[in-house]
C-alpha atoms as a PDB file:
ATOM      1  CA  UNK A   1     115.273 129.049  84.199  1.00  0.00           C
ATOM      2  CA  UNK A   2     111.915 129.006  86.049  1.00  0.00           C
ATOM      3  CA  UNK A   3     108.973 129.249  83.541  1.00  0.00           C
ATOM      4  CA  UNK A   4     106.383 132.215  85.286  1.00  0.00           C
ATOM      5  CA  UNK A   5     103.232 130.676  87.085  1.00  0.00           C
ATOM      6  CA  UNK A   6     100.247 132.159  84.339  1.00  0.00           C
ATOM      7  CA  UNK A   7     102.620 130.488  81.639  1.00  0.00           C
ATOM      8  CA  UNK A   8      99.433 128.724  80.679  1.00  0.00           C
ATOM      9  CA  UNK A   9      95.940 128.681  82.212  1.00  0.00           C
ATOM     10  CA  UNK A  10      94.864 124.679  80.287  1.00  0.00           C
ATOM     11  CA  UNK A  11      93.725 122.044  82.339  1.00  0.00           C
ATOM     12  CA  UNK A  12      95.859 119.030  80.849  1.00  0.00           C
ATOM     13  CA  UNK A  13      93.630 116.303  79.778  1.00  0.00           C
ATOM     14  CA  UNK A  14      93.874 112.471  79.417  1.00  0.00           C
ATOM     15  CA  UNK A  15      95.575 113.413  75.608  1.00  0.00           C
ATOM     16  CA  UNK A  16      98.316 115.045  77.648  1.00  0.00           C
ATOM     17  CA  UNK A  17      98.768 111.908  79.579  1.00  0.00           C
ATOM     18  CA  UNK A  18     101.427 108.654  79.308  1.00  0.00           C
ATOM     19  CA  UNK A  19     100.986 105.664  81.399  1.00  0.00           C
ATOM     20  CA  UNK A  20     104.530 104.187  82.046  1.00  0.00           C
ATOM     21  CA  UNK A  21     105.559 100.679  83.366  1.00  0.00           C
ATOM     22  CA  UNK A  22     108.846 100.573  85.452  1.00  0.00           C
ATOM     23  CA  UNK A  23     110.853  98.284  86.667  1.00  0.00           C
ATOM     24  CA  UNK A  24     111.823  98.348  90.136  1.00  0.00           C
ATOM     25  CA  UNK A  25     113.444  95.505  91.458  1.00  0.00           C
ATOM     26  CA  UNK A  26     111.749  92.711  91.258  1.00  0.00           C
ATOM     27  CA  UNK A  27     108.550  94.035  90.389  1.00  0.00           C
ATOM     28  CA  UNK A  28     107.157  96.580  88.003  1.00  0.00           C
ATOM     29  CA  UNK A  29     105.446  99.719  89.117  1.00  0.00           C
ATOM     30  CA  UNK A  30     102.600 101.378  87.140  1.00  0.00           C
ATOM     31  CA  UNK A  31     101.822 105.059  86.517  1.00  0.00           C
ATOM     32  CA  UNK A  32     100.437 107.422  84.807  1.00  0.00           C
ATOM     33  CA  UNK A  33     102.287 111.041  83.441  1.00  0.00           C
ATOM     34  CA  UNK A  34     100.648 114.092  82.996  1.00  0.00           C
ATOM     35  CA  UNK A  35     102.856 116.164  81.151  1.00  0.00           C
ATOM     36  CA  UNK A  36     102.567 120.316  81.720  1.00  0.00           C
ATOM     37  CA  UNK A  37     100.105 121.865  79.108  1.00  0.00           C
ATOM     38  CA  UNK A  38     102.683 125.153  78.752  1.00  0.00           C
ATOM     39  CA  UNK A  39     106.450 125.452  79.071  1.00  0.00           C
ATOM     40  CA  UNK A  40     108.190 122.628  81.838  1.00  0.00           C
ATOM     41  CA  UNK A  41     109.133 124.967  85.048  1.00  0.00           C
ATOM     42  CA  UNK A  42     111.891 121.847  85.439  1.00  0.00           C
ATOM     43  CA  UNK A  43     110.066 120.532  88.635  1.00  0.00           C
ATOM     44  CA  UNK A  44     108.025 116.740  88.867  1.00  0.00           C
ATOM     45  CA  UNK A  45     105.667 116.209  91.456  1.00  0.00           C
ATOM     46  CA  UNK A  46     105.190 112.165  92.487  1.00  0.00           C
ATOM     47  CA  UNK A  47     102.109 111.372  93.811  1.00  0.00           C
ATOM     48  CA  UNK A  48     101.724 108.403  96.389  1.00  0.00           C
ATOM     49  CA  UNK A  49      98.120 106.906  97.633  1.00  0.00           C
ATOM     50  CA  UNK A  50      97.901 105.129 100.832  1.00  0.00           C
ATOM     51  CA  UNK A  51      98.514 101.665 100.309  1.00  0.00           C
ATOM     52  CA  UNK A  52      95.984  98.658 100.439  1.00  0.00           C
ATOM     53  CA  UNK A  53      93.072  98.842  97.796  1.00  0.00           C
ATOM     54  CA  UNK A  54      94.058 102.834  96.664  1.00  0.00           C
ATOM     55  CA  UNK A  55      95.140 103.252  92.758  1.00  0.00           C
ATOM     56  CA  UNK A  56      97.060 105.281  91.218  1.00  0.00           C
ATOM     57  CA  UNK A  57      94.161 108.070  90.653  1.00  0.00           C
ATOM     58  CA  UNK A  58      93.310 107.715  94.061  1.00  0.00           C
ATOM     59  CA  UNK A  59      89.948 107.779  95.719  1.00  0.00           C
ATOM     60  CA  UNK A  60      87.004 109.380  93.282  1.00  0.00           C
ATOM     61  CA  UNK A  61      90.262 110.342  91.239  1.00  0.00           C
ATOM     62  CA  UNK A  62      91.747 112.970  93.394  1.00  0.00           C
ATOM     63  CA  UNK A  63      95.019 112.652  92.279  1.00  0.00           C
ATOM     64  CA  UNK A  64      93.948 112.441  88.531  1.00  0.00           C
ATOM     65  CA  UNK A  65      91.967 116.204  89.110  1.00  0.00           C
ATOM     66  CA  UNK A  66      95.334 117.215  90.987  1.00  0.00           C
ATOM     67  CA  UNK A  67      97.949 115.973  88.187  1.00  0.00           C
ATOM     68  CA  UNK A  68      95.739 117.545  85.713  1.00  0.00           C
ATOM     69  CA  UNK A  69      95.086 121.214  87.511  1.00  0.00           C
ATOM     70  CA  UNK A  70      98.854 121.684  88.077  1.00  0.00           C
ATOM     71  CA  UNK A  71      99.855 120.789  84.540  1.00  0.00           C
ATOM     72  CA  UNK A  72      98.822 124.513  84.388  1.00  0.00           C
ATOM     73  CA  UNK A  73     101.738 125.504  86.491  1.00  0.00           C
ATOM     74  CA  UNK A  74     104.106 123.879  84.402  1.00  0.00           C
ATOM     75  CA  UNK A  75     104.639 121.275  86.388  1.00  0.00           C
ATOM     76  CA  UNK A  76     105.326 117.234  85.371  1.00  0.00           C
ATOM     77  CA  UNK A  77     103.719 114.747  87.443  1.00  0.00           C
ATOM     78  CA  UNK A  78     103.950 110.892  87.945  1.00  0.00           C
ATOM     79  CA  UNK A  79     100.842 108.956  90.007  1.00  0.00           C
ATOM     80  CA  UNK A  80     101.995 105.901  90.934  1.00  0.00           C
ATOM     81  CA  UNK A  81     100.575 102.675  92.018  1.00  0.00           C
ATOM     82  CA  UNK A  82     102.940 100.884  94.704  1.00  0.00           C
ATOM     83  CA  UNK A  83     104.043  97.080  94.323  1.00  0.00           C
ATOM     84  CA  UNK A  84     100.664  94.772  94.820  1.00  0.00           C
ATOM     85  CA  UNK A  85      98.011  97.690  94.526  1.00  0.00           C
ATOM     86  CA  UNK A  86      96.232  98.912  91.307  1.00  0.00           C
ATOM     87  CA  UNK A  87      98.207  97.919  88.069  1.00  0.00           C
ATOM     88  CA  UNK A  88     101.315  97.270  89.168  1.00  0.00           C
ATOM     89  CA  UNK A  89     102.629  93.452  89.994  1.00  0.00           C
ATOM     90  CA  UNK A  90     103.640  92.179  93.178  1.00  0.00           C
ATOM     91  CA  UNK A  91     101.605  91.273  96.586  1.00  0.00           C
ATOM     92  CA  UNK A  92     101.511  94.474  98.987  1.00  0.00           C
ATOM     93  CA  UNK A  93     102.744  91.889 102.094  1.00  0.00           C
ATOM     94  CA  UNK A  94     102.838  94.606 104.900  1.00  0.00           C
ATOM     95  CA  UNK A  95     102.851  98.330 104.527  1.00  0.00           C
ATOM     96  CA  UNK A  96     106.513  98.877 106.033  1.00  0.00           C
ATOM     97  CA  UNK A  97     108.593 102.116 104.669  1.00  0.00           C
ATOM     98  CA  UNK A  98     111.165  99.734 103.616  1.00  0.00           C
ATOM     99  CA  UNK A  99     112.391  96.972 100.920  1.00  0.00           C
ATOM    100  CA  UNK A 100     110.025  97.221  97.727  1.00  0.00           C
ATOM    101  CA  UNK A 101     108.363  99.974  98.628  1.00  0.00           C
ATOM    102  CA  UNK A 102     111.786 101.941  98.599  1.00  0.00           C
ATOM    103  CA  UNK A 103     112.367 100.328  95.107  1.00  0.00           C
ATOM    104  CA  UNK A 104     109.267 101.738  94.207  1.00  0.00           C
ATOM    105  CA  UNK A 105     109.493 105.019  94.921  1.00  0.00           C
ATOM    106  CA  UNK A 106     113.327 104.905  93.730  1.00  0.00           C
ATOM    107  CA  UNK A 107     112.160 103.867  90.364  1.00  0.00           C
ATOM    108  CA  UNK A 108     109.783 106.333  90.023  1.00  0.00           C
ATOM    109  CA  UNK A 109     111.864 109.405  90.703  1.00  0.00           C
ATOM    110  CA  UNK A 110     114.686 107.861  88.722  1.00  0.00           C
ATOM    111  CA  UNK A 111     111.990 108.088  85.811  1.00  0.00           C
ATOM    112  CA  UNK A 112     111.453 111.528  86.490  1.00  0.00           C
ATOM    113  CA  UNK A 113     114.804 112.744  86.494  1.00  0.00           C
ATOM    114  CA  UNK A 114     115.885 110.868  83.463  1.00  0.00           C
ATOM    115  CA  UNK A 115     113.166 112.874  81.917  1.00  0.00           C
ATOM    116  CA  UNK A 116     114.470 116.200  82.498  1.00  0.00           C
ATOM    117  CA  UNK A 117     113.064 116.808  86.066  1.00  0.00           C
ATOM    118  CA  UNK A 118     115.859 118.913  88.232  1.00  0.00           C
ATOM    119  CA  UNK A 119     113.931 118.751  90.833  1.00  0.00           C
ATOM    120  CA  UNK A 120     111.258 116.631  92.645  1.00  0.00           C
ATOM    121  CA  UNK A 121     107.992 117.092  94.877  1.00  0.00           C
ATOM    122  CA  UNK A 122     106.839 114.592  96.595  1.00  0.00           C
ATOM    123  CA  UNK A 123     103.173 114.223  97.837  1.00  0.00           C
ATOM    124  CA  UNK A 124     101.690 111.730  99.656  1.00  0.00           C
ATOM    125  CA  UNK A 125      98.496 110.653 101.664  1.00  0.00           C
ATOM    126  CA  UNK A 126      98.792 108.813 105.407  1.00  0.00           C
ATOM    127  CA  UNK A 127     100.849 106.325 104.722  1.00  0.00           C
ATOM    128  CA  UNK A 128     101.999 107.208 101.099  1.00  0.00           C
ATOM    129  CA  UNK A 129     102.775 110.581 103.131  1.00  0.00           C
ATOM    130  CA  UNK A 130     105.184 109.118 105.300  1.00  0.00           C
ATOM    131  CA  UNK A 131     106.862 107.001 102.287  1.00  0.00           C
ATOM    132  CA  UNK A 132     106.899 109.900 101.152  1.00  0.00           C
ATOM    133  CA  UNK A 133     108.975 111.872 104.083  1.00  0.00           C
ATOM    134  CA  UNK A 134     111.164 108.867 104.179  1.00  0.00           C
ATOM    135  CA  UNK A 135     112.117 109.129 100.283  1.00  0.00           C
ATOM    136  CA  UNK A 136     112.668 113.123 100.810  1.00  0.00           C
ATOM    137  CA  UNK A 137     115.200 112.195 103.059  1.00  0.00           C
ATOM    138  CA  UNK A 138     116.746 109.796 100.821  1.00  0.00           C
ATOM    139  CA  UNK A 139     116.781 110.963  97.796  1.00  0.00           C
ATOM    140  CA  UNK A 140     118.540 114.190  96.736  1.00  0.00           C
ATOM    141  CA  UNK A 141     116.504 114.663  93.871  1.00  0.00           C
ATOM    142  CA  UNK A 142     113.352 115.376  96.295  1.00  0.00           C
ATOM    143  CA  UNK A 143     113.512 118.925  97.039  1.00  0.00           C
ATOM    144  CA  UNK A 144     110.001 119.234  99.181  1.00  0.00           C
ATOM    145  CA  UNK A 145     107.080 117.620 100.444  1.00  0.00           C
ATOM    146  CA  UNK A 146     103.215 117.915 100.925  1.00  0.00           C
ATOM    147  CA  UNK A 147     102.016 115.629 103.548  1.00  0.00           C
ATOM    148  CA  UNK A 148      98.474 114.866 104.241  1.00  0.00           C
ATOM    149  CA  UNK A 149      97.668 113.402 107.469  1.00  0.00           C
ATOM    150  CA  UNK A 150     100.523 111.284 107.751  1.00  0.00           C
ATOM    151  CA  UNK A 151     100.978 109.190 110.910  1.00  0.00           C
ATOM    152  CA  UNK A 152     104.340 110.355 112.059  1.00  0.00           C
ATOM    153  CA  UNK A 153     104.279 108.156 115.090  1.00  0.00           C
ATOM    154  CA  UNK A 154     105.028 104.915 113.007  1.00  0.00           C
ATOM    155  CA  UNK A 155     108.536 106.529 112.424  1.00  0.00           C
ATOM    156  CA  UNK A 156     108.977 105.012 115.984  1.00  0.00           C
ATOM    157  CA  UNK A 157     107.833 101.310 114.980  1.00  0.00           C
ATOM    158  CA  UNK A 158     109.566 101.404 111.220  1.00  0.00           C
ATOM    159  CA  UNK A 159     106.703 102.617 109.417  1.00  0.00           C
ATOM    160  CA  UNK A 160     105.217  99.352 109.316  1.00  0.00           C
ATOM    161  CA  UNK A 161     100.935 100.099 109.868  1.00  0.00           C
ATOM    162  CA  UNK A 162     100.862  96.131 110.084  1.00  0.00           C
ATOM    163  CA  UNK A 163     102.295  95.423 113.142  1.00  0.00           C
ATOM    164  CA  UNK A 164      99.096  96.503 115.188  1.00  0.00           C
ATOM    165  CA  UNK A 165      96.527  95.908 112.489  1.00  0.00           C
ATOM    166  CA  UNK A 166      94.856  92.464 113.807  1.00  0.00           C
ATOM    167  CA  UNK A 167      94.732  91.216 110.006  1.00  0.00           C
ATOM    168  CA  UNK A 168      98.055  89.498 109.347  1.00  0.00           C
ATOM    169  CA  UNK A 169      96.816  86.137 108.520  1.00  0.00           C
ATOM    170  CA  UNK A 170      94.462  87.816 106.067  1.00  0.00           C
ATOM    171  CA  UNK A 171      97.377  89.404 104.515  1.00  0.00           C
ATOM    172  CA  UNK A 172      99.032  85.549 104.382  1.00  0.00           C
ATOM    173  CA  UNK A 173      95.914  84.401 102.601  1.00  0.00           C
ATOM    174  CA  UNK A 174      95.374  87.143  99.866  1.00  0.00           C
ATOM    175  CA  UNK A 175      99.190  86.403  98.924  1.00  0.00           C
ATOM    176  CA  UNK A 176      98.325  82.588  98.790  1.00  0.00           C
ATOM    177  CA  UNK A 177      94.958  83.315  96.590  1.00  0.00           C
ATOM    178  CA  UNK A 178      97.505  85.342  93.928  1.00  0.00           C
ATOM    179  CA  UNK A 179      99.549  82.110  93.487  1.00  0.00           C
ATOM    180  CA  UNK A 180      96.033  80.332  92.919  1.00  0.00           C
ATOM    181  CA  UNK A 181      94.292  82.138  90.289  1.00  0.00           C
ATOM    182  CA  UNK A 182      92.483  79.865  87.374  1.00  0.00           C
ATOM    183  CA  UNK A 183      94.178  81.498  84.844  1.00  0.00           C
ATOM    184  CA  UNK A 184      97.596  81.060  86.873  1.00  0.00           C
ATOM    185  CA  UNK A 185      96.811  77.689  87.113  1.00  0.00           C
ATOM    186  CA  UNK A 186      96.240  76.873  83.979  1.00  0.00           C
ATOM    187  CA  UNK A 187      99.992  78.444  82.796  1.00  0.00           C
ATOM    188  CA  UNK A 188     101.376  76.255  85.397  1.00  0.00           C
ATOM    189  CA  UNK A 189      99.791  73.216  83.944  1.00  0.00           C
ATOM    190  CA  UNK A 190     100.771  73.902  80.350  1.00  0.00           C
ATOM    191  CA  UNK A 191     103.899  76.046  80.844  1.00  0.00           C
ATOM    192  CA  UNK A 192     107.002  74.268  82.345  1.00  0.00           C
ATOM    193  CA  UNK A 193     109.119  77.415  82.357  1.00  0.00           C
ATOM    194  CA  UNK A 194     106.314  80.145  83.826  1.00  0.00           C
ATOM    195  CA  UNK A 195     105.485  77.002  86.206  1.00  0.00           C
ATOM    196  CA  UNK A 196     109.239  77.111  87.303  1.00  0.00           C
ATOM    197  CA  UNK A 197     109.591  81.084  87.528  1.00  0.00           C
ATOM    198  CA  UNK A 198     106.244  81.460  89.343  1.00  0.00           C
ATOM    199  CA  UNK A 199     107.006  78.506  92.008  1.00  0.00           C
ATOM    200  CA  UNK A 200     110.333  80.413  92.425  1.00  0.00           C
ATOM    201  CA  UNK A 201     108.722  83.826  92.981  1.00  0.00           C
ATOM    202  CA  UNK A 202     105.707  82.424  95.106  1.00  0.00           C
ATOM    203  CA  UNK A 203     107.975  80.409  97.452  1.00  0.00           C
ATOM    204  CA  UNK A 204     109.787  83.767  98.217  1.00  0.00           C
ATOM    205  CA  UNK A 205     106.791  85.726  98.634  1.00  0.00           C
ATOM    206  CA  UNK A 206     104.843  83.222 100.727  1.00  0.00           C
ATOM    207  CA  UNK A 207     108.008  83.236 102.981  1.00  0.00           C
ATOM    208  CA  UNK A 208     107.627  86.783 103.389  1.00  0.00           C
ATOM    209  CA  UNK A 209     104.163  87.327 103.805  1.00  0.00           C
ATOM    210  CA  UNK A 210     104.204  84.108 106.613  1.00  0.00           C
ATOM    211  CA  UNK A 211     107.434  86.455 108.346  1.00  0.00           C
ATOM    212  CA  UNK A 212     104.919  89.504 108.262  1.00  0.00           C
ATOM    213  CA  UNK A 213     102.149  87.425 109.060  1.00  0.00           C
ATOM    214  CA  UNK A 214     103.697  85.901 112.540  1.00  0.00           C
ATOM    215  CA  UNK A 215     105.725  89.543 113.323  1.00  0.00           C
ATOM    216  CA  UNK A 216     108.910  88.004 112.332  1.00  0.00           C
ATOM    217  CA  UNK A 217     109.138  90.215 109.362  1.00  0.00           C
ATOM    218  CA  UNK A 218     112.482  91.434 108.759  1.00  0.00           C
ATOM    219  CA  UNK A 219     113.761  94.433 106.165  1.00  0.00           C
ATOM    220  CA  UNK A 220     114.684  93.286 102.709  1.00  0.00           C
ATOM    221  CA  UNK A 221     117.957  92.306 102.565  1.00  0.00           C
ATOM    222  CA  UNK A 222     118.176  94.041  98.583  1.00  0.00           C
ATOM    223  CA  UNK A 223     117.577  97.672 100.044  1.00  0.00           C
ATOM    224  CA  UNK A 224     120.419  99.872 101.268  1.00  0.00           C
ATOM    225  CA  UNK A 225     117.660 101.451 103.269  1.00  0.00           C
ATOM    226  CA  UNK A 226     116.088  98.293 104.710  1.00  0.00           C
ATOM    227  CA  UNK A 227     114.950 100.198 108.251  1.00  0.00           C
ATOM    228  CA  UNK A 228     113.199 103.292 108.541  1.00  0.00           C
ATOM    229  CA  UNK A 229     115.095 106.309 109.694  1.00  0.00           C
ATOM    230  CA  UNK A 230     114.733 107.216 113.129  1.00  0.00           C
ATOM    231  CA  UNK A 231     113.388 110.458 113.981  1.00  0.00           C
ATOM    232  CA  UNK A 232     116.258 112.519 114.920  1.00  0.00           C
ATOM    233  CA  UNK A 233     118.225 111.133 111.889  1.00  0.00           C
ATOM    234  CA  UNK A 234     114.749 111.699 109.643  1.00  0.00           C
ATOM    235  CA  UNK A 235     114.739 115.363 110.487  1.00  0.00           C
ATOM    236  CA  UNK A 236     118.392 116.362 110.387  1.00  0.00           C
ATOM    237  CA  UNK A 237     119.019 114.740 107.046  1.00  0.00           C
ATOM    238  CA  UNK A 238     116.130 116.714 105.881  1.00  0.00           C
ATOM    239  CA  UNK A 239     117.220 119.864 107.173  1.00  0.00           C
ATOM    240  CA  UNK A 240     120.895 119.615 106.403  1.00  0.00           C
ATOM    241  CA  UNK A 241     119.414 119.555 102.477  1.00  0.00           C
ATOM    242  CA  UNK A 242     117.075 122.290 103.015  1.00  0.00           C
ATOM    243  CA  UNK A 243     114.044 119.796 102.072  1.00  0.00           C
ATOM    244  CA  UNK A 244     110.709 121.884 102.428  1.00  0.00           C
ATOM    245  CA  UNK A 245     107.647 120.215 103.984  1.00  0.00           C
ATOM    246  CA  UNK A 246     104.604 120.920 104.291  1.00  0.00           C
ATOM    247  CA  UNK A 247     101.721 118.661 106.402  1.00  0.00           C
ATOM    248  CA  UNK A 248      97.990 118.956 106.105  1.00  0.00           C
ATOM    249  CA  UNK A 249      95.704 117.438 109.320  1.00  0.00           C
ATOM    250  CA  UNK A 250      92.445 117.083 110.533  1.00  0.00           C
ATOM    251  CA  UNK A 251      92.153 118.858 113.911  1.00  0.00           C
ATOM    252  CA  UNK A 252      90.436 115.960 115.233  1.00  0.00           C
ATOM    253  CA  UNK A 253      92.563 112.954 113.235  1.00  0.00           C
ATOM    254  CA  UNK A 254      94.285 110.385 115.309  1.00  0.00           C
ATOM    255  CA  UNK A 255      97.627 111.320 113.100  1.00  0.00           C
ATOM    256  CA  UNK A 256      97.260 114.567 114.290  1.00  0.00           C
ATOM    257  CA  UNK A 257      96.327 113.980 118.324  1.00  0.00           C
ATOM    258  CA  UNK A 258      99.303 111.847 118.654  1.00  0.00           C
ATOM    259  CA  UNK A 259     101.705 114.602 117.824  1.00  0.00           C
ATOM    260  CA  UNK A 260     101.022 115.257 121.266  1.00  0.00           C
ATOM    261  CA  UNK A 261     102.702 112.543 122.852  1.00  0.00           C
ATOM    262  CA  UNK A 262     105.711 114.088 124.615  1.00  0.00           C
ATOM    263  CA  UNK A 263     108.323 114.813 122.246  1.00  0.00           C
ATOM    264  CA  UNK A 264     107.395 114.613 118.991  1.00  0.00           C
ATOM    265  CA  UNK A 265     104.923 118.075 118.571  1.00  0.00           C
ATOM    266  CA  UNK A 266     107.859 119.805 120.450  1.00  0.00           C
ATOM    267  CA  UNK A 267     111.023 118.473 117.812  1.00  0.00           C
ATOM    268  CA  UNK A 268     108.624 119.743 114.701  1.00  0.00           C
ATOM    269  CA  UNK A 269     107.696 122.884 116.226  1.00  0.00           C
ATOM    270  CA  UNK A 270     111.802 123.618 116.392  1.00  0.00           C
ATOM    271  CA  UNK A 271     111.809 122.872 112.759  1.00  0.00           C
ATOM    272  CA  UNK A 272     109.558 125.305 112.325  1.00  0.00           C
ATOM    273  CA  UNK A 273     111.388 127.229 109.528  1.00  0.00           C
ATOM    274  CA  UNK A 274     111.119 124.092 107.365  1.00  0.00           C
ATOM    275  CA  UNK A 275     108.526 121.928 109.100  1.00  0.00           C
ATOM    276  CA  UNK A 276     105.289 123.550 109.198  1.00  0.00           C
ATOM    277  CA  UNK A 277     101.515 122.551 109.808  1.00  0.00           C
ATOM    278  CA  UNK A 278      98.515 123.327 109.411  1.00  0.00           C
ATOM    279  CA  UNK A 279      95.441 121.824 110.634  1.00  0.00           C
ATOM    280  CA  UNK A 280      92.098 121.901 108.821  1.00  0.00           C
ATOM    281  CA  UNK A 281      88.255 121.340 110.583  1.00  0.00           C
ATOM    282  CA  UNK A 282      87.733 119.109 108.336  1.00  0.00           C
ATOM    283  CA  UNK A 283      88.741 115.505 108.375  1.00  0.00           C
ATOM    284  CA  UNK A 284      91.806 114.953 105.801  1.00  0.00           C
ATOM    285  CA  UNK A 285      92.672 111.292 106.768  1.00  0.00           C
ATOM    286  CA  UNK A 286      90.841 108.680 103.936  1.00  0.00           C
ATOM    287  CA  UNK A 287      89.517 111.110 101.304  1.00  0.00           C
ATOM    288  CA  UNK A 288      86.429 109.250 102.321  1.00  0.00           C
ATOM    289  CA  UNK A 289      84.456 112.587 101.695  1.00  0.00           C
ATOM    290  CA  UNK A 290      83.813 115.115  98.658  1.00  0.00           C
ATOM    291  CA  UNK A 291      84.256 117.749 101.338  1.00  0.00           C
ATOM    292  CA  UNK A 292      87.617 116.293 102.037  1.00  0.00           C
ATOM    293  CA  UNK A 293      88.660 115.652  98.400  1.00  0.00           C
ATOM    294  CA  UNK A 294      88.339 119.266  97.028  1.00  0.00           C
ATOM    295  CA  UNK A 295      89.513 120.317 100.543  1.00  0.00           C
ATOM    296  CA  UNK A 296      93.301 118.536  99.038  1.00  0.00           C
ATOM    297  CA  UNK A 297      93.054 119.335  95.811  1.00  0.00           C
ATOM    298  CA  UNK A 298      92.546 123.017  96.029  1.00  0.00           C
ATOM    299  CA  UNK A 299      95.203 122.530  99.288  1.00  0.00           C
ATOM    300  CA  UNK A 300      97.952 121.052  97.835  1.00  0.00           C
ATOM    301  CA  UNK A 301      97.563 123.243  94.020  1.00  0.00           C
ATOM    302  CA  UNK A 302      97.949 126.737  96.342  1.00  0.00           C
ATOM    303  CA  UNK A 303     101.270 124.762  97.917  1.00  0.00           C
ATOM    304  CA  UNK A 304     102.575 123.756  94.946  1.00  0.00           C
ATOM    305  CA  UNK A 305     102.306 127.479  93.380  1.00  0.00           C
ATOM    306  CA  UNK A 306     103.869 129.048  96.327  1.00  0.00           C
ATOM    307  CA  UNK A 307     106.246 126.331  96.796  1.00  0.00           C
ATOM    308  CA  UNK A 308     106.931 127.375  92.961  1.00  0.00           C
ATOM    309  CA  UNK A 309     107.927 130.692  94.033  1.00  0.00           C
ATOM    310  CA  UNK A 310     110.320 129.996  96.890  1.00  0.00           C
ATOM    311  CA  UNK A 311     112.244 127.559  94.610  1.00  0.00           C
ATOM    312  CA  UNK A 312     112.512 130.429  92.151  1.00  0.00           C
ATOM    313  CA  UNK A 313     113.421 133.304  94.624  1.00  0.00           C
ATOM    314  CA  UNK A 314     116.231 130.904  95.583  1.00  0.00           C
ATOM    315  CA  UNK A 315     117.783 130.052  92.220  1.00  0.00           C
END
């Protein structure tokens, strides 16, 4: 049964917090729990950054302020770092919605429902938001989503923000200067079985990151879900399981002005009873103000309590 929403009015704290390790293929993904400071109300909500040089508490620690406000709901949450950023191992090759990534976020709701989640909400920023429209639609577990300014149009392209970016061979050389650390290194030299795991491992990843590097990147060969859904398959699997989402923009956000390339506003507007938008004056994309970063965090609470509701009035 659904716990009521003024079950318990305490900000959770860092003593109500667990950081977990998980394994997820071949690497090991990082996060940190905040557990609810009342009665559970049954649902988890995973929280995804955007990629690149974002952690797990995300910029200024907007996640951390969001996992700790909703504890006061009732609801679990999981912040996670993906494969290659903050705490968790790994090289972040390319930022495709495929392969590790998928292992990531599998391993994370996994967690969540072997821990007494029924249900799971995912939220996610650009393109942690679109990871995390990709997982709703493949995992049953994930009952809605909160989206802020995710760029939809990469569901065209595979999700990968690397194939225009300019900076592959950069990407090619921060894998490389992993391998060469001093303190890596120096296991090598006095080590013979960490220097024959970590050849083994860095062959395979520098193989990778020179695929993504030159465009020949192709999907991991480990995932069932190597390639990105395609739009029409995206949405229908999400509405055939009544996933709810929700999608935050900046009125003047690239994200948002290519929704009106021809198609694409007009197949979310027809999902309207599911699907819906709304658009804010205020720049969303990067958290890269304090304007911004209460803007989500008071945003995305208000969802979560009235998403609260409408999974109650339906059970």
């Amino acid at each position: 049964m659904t716990a009521p929403l003024e079950q318990d009015t305490r900000r959770a704290s860092a003593y109500d917090e667990l950081p977990v390790y998980l394994p997820a293929g071949d690497e090991h993904v990082f996060g940190v729990v905040t557990r609810p400071a009342g009665m559970s109300n049954g649902t988890a909500v995973l929280c995804m950054h955007a990629g690149a040089q974002n952690l797990s508490s995300h910029r200024n620690g907007v996640w951390t302020r969001l996992c700790r406000e909703v504890a006061a709901l009732g609801y679990t949450t999981l912040r996670m770092d993906f494969h290659g950023t903050g705490d968790s191992s790994g090289v972040l090759v390319d930022r495709a919605v495929s392969g590790q990534t998928n292992a990531d976020v599998d391993a994370a709701v996994q967690w969540l429902s072997d821990h007494g989640a029924k249900r799971v909400v995912v939220v996610g920023t650009c393109w942690g938001a679109l990871v995390a429209l990709i997982a709703a639609a493949r995992r049953p577990e994930i009952s809605s989503a909160c989206l802020i300014s995710p760029p939809l149009r990469l569901l065209e392209t595979g999700g990968d923000v690397t194939k225009s970016s300019g900076q592959k061979h950069d990407q090619l050389g921060r894998a490389a200067a992993q391998v060469f650390q001093p303190s890596v290194v120096r296991r090598l030299v006095a080590n013979r079985t960490y220097r024959s795991w970590l050849i083994g491992r860095a062959r395979g990843r520098l193989t990778r990151s020179y695929a993504a590097a030159t465009g020949r990147h192709a999907p991991d060969p480990r995932s069932p879900d190597a390639a990105a859904p395609a739009p029409e398959r995206l949405l229908g699997s999400l509405q055939r399981r009544g996933v709810r989402v929700h999608v935050l923009f900046g009125a003047q956000e690239r994200t948002y002005q290519d929704l009106r390339t021809p198609g694409t506003l007009p197949r979310l507007q027809a999902a309207a009873e599911w699907f819906d938008i709304d658009v804010s004056p205020i720049s969303v994309h990067g958290l890269s103000t304090l304007e911004s970063q209460d803007l989500v965090v008071r945003h995305v609470h208000e969802w979560l309590a009235q998403d609260l509701q409408v999974t109650a009035a339906t059970e």
